[in-house]
Protein backbone atom coordinates (compact mmCIF):
# COMPACT_ATOMS: atom_id res chain seq x y z
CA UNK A 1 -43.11 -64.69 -28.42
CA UNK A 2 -39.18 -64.44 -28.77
CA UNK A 3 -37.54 -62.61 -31.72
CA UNK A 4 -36.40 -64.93 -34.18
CA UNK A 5 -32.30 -65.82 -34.04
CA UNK A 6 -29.74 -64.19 -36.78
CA UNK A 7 -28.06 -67.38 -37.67
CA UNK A 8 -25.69 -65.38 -39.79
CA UNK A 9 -24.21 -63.31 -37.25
CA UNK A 10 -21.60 -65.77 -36.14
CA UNK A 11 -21.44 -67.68 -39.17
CA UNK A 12 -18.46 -66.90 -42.14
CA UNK A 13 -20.13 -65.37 -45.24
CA UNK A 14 -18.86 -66.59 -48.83
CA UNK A 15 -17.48 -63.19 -49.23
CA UNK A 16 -15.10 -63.78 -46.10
CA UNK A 17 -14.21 -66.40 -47.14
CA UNK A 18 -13.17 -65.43 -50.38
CA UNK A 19 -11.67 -62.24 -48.73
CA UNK A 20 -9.58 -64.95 -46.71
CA UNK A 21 -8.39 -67.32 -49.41
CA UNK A 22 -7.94 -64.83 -52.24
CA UNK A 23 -3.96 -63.65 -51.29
CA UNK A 24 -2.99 -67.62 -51.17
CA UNK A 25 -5.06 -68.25 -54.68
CA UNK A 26 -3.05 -65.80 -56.26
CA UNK A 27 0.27 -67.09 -54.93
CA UNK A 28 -0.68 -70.55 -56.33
CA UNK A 29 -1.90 -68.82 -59.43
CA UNK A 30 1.74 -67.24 -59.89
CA UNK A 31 3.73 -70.54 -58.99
CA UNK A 32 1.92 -72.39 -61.25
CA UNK A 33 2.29 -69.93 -63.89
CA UNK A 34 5.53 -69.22 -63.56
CA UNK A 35 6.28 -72.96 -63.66
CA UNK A 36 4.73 -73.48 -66.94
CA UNK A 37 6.46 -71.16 -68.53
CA UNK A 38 9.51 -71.54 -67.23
CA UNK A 39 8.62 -75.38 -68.77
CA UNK A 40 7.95 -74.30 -71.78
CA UNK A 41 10.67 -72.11 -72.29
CA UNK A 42 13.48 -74.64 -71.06
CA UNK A 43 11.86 -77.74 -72.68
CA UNK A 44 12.88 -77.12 -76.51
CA UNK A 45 16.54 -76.18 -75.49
CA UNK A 46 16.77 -79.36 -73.94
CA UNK A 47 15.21 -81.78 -76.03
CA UNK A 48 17.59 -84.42 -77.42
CA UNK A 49 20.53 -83.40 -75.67
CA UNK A 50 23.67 -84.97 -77.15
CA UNK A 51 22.03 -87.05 -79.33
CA UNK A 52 23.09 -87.49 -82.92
CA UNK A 53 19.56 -87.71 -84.30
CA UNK A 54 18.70 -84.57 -83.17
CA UNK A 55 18.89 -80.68 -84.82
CA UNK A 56 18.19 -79.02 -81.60
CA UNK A 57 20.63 -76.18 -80.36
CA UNK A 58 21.68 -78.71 -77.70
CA UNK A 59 21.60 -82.12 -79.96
CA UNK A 60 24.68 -83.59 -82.25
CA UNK A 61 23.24 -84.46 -85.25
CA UNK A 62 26.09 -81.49 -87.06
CA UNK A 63 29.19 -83.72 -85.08
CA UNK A 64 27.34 -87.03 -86.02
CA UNK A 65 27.45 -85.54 -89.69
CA UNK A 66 31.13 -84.85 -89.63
CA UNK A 67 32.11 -87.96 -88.52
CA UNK A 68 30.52 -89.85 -91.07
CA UNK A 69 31.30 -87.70 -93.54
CA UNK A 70 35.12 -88.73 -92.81
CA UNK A 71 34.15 -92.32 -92.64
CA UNK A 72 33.30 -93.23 -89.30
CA UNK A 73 30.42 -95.30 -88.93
CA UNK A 74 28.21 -94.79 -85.69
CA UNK A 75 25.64 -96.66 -83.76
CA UNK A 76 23.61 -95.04 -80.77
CA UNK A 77 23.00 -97.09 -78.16
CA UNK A 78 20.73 -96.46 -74.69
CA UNK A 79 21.85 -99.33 -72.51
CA UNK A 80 24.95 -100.25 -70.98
CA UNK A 81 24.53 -103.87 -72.10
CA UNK A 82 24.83 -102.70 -75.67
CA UNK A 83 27.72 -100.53 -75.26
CA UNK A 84 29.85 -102.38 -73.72
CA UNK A 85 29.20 -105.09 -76.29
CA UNK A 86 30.47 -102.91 -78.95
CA UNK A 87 33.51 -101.84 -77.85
CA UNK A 88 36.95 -103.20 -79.23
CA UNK A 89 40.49 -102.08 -80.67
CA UNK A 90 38.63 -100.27 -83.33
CA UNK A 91 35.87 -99.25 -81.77
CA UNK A 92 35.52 -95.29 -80.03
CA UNK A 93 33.10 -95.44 -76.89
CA UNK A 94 31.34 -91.77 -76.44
CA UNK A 95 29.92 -91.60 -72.90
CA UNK A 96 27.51 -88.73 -73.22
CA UNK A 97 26.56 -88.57 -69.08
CA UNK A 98 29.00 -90.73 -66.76
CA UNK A 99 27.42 -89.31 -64.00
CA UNK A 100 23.97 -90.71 -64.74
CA UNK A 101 25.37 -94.59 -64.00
CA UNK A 102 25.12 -96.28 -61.08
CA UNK A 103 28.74 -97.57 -59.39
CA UNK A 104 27.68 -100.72 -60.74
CA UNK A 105 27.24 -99.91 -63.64
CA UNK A 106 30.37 -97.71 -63.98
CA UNK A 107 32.92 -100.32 -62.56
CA UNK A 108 31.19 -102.81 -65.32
CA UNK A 109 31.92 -100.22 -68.14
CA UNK A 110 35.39 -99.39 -66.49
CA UNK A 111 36.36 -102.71 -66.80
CA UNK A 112 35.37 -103.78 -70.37
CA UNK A 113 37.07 -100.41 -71.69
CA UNK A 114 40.38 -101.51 -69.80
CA UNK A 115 40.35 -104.55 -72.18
CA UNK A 116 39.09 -103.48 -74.85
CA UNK A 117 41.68 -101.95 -76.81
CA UNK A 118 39.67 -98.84 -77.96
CA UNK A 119 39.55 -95.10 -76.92
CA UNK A 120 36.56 -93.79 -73.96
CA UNK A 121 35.53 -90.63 -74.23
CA UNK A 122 33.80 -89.76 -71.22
CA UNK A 123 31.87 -86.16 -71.35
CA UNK A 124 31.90 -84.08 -67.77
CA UNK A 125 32.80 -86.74 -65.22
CA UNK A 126 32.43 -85.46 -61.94
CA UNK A 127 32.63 -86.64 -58.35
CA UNK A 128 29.96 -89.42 -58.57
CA UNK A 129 31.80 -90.98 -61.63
CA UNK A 130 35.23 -90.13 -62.30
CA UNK A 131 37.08 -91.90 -58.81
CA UNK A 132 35.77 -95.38 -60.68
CA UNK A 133 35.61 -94.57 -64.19
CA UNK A 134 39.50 -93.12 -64.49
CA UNK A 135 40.53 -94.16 -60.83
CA UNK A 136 44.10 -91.85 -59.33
CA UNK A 137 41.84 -88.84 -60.88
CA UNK A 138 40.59 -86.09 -59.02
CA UNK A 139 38.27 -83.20 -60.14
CA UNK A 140 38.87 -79.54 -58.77
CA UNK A 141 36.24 -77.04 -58.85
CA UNK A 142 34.35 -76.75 -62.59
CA UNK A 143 35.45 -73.64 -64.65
CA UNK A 144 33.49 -71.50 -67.04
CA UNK A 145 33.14 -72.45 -70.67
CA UNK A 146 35.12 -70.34 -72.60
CA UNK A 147 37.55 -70.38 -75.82
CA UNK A 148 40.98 -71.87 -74.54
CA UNK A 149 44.07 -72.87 -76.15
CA UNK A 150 45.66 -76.56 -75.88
CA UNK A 151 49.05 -75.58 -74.32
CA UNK A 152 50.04 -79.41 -74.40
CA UNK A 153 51.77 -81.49 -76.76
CA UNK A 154 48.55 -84.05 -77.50
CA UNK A 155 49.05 -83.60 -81.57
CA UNK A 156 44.82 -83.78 -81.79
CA UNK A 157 45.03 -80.58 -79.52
CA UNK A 158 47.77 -78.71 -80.97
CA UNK A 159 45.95 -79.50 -84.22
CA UNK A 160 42.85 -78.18 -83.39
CA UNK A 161 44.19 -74.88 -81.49
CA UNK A 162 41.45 -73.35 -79.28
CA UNK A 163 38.17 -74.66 -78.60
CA UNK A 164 35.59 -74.23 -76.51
CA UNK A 165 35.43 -75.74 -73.23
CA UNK A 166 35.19 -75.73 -69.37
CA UNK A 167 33.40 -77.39 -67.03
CA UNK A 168 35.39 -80.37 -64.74
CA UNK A 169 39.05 -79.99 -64.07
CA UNK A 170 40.89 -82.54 -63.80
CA UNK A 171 44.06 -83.44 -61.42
CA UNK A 172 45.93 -86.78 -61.64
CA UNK A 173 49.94 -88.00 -60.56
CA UNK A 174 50.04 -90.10 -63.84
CA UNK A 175 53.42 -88.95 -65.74
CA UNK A 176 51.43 -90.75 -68.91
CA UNK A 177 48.64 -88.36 -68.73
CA UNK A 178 48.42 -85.50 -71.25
CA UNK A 179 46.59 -82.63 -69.98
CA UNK A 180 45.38 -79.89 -72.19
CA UNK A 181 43.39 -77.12 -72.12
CA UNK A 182 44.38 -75.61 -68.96
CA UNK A 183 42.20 -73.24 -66.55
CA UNK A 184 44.31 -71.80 -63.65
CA UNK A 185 46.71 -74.54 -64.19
CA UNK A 186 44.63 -77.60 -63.99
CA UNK A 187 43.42 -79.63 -67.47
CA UNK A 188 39.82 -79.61 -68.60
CA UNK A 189 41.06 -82.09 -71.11
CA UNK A 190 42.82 -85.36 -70.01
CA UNK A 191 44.46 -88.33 -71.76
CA UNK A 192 44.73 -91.53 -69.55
CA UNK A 193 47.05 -94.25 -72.01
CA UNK A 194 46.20 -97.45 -70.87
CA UNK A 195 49.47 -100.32 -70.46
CA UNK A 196 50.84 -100.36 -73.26
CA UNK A 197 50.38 -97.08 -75.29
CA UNK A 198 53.35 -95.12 -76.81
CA UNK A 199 51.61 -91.28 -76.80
CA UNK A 200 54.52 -90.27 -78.79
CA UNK A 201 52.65 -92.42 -81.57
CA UNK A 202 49.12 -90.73 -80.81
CA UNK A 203 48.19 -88.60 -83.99
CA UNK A 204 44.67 -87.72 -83.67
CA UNK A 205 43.10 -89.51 -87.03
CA UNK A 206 45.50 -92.24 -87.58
CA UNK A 207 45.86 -93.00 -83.72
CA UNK A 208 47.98 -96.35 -82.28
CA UNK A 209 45.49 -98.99 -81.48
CA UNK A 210 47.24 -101.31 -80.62
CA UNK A 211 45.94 -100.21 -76.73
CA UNK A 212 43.61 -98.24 -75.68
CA UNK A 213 42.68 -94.55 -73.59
CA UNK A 214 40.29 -92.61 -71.76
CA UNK A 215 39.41 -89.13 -72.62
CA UNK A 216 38.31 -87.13 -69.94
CA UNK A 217 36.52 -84.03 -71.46
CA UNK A 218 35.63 -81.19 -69.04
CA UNK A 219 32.24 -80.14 -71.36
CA UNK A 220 30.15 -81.40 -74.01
CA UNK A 221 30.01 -78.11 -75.84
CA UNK A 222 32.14 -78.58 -78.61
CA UNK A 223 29.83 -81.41 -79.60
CA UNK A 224 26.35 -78.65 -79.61
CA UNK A 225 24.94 -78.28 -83.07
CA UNK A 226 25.49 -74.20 -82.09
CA UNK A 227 28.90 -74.72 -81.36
CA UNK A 228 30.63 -77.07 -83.72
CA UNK A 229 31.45 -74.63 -86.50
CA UNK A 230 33.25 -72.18 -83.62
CA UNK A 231 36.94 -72.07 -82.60
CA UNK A 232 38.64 -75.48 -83.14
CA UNK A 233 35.76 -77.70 -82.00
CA UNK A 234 34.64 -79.54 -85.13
CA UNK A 235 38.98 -80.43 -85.62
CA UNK A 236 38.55 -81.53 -82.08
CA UNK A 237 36.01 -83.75 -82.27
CA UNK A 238 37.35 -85.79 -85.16
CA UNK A 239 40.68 -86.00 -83.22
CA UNK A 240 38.48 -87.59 -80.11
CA UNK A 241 35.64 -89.52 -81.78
CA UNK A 242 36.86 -90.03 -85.20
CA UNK A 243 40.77 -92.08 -84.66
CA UNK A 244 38.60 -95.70 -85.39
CA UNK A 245 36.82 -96.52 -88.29
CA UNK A 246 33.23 -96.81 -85.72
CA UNK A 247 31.95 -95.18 -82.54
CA UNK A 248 29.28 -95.96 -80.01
CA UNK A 249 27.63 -93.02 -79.17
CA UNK A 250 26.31 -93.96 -75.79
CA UNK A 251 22.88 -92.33 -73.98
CA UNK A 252 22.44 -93.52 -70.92
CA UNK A 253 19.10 -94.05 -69.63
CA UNK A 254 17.35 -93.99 -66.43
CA UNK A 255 15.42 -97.03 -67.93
CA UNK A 256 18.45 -99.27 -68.65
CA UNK A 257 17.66 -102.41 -66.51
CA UNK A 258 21.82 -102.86 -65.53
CA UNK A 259 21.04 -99.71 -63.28
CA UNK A 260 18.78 -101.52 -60.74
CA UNK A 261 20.90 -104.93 -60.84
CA UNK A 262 23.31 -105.77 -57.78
CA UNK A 263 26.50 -104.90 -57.46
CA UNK A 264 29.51 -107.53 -58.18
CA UNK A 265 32.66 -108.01 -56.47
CA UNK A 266 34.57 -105.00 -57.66
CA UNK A 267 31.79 -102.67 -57.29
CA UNK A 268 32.71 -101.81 -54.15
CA UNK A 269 29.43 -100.28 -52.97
CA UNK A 270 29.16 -103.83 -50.79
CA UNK A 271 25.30 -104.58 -51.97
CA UNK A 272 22.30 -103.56 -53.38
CA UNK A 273 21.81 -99.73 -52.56
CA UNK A 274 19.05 -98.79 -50.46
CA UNK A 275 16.03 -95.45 -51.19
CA UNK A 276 18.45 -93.09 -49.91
CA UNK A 277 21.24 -94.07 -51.62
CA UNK A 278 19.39 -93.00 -55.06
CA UNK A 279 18.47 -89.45 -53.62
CA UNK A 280 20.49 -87.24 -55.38
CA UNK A 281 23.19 -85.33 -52.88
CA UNK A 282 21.50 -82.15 -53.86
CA UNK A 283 18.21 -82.95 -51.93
CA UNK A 284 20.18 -82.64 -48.76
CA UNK A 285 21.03 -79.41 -48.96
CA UNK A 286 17.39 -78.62 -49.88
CA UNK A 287 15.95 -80.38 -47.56
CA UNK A 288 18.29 -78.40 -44.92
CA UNK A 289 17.03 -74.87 -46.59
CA UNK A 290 13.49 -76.20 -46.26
CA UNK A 291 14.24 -77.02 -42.29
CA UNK A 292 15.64 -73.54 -42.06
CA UNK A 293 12.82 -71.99 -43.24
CA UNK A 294 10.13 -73.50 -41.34
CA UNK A 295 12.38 -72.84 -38.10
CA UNK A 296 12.35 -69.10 -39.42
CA UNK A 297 9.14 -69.07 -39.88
CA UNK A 298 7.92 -71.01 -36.55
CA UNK A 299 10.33 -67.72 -34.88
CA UNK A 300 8.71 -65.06 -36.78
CA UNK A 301 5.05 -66.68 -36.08
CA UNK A 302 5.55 -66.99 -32.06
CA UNK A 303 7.94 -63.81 -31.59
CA UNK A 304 6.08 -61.93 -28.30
CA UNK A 305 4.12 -59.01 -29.27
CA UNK A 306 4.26 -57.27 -25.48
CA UNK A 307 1.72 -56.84 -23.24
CA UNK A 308 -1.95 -55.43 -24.00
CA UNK A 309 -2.25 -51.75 -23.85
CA UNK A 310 -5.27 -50.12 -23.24
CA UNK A 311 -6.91 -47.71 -25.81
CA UNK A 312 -9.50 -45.58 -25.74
CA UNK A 313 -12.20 -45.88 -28.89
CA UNK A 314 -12.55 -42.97 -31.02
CA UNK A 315 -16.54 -43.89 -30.75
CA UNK A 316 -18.85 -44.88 -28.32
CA UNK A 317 -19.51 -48.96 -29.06
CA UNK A 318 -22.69 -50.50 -28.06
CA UNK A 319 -22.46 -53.20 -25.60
CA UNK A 320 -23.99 -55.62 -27.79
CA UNK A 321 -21.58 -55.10 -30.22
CA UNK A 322 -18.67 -55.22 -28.19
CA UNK A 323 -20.61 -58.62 -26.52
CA UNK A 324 -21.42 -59.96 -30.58
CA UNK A 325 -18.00 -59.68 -31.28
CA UNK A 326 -16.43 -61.20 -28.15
CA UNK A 327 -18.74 -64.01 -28.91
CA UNK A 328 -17.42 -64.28 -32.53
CA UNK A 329 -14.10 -64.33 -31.46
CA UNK A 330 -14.48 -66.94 -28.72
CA UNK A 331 -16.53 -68.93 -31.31
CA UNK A 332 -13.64 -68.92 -33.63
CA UNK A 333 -11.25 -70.10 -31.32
CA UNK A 334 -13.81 -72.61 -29.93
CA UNK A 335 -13.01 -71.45 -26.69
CA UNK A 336 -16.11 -72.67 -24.98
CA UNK A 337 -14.16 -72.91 -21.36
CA UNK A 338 -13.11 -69.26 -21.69
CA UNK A 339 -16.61 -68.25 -22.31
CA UNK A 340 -17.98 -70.54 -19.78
CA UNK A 341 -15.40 -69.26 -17.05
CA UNK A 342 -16.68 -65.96 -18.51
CA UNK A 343 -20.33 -66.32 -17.74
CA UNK A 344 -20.07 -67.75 -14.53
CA UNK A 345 -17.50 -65.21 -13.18
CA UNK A 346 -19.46 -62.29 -14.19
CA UNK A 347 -22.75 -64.50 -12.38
CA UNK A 348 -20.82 -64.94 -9.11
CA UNK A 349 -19.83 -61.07 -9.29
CA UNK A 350 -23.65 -60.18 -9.48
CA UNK A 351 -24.99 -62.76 -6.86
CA UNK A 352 -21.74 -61.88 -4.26
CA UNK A 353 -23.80 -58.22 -3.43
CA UNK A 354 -27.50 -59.94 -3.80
CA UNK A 355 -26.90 -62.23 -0.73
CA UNK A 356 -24.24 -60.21 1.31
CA UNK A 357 -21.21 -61.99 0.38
CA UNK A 358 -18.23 -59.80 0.81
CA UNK A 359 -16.55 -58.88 -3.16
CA UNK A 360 -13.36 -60.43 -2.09
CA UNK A 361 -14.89 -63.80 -0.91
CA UNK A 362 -17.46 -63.51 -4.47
CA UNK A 363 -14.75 -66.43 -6.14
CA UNK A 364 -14.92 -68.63 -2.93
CA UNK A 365 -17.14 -71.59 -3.30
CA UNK A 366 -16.73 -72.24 0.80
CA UNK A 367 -18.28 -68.34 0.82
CA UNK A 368 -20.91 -68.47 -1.89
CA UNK A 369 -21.93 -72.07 -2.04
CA UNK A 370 -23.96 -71.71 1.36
CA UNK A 371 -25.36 -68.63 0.87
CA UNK A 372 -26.23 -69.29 -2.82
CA UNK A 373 -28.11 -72.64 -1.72
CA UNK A 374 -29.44 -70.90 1.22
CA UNK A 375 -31.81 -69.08 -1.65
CA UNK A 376 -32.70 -72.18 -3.56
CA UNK A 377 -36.19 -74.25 -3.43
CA UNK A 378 -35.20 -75.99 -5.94
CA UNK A 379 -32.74 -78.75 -3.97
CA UNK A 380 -32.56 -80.43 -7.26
CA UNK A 381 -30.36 -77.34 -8.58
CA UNK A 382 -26.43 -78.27 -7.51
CA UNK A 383 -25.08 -74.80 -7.22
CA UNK A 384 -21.07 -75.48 -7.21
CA UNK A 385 -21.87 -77.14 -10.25
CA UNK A 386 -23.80 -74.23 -12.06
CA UNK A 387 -20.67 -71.56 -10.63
CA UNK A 388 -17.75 -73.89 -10.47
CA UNK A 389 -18.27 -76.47 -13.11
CA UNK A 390 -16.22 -77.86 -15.74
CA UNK A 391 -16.10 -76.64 -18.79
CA UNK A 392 -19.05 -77.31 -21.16
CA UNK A 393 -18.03 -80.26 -23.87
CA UNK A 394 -20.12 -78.56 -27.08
CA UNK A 395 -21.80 -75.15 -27.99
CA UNK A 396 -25.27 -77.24 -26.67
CA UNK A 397 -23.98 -77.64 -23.27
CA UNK A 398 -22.36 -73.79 -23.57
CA UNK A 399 -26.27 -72.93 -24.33
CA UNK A 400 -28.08 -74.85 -21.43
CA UNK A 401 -25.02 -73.21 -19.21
CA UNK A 402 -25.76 -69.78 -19.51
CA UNK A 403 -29.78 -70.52 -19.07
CA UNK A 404 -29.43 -72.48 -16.16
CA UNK A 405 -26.77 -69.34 -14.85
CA UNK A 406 -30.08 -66.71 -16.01
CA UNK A 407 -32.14 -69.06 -13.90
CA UNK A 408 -29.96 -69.51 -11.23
CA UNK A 409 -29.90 -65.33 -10.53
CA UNK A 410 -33.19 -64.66 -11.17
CA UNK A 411 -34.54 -67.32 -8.28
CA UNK A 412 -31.65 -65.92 -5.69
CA UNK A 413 -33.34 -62.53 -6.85
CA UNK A 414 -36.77 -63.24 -6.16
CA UNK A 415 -36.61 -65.20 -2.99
């Protein structure tokens, strides 16, 4: 009668596995708490950004306020279809996010401002906007919003004195251009007169329109519910948004169907852009840190540890536990060749001595073979097989292996 198998000994228990999984739970536990909140905290301040409608700390509904107080009627539009068909000699365009619009969309807008007649106010152009939307300007790195004074003669800035703002700088060759609001030298606030316009005649409220400008302006922060009351910034913005009787306040939207139209002539992207031309330039650079990382990582994983040094145990270990958890670790590795190689090794080292075989000839099959099969009645048995095999293909074959090995001694044994 044989002594029923413990089918658990090589098997992972639910508390392993728990012990296992437990540190990378947590770490998803953390991310994905930390991410809500960090949602939850940042969603509120952002909510209607530069919109007119809204009260938020980050909305314009105080500036939208102002400027109708003092008779300027607005209208906020979300595509570009709708701006651009509102602009005219007495009309104020108020780009909230240039750098949201596709080229095509910007050279389109460019365009119908150039003939229009009216002021653009575009808020924190950067690189992606600013070469097409005021082309011979450049940006230099963004400064800090702070309170700064006009130091220009632009009578809307001299009449507001100092305001808050930062953000782009702005460098152009244009003798026309007034730039204001200087950090280290270079304008966070820039006046581009189109053909045509005296600036000697510019007086904030009552402005020439008989041509129009663009407005560069560095930040939006002047136009923040929290903000307008501060400095100079509420003067300011009825200087910039309020010299025509109306003003588009324009939102642009991911959603606005001119963004995935092709390009036109003067676009000068040369066709429709492709999926990587709408990843952001940012992704790049994470992408890069990402590659980094895993390199890193794949270093720190397969760094050599030296060789194997021998230790002695602090306690005597039974050989069946030592052979358990040999077998436990082969098992996990599912290195059934290892253990076969194993088995049949330690087999040839017994049967070497049983039938005179010299030790150092135990591993030669030319050696062994003969004098293995020399023992054998069974002719059916193929003996290089059993001690020189290939490995086993499944934990079955592993099985029959090491009986067939058991049998395979104890005939050379008895004979």
């Amino acid at each position: 009668m044989t002594s029923p198998t413990n089918s658990t000994s090589l098997s992972v228990s639910s508390g392993q596995i728990w012990t296992r999984a437990r540190g990378l739970l947590l770490a998803l536990a953390v991310l994905l708490a930390a991410g809500i909140t960090m949602a939850a905290l940042t969603s509120g301040d952002q909510h209607g950004r530069l919109d007119p409608r809204s009260a938020d700390r980050y909305g314009s509904r105080a500036a939208a306020e102002l400027l109708g107080n003092s008779g300027v009627s607005i209208d906020v539009v979300t595509t570009l279809d709708e701006a651009t068909a509102a602009t005219g000699p007495d009309t104020t365009l108020l780009v909230t996010n240039p750098d949201l619009l596709t080229p095509h969309q910007q050279w389109l807008l460019h365009d119908t401002a150039a003939l229009s007649g009216g002021r653009t106010v575009h808020l924190g152009a950067g690189p992606p906007s600013v070469d097409i939307l005021a082309p011979g300007v450049r940006t230099s790195t963004p400064a800090p919003v702070s309170a700064r004074a006009p130091h220009c003669s632009l009578p809307g800035a001299a009449r507001a004195g100092t305001v808050d703002i930062g953000g782009e700088r702005y460098v152009t060759d244009s003798p026309e251009a007034d730039g204001c609001y200087l950090s280290d030298g270079v304008p966070t606030l820039l006046r581009i007169p189109t053909a045509g316009t005296d600036t000697d005649t510019e007086t904030g409220a009552g402005a020439d329109t008989d041509a129009g400008d663009t407005v560069l302006l560095g930040s939006p922060d002047l136009l923040y519910n929290d903000r307008l009351d501060k400095q100079g910034n509420a003067s300011l913005t009825l200087q910039l948004l309020g010299s025509r009787p109306h003003l588009v306040w324009y939102l642009p939207s991911l959603s606005d169907a001119s963004a995935s139209q092709g390009s036109g002539d003067n676009s000068g992207d040369g066709g429709d852009r492709g999926f990587l031309d709408l990843i952001p330039s940012g992704w790049l650079w994470g992408t890069f840190q990402l590659f980094l990382a895993a390199v890193l990582a794949a270093v720190w994983r397969a760094r050599r540890l030296g060789p194997l040094v021998t230790e002695r145990l602090p306690v005597a270990i039974q050989a069946s536990e030592s052979t358990e958890g040999r077998a436990r670790l082969y098992r996990k590795a599912n290195a059934r060749a290892h253990a076969a190689s194993a088995l049949r090794s330690a087999t040839r080292d017994r049967l070497a001595p049983l039938l005179g075989v010299p030790a150092t000839e135990a591993h030669s099959p030319e050696s062994l073979i003969p004098a293995v099969a020399s023992h054998l009645a069974d002719t059916a048995q193929d003996p290089h097989t059993l001690l020189f095999g290939p490995p086993p293909a499944d934990d079955a074959a592993l099985v029959r292996l090491a009986d067939q090995l058991d049998a395979l001694e104890r005939e050379v044994r008895t004979s």
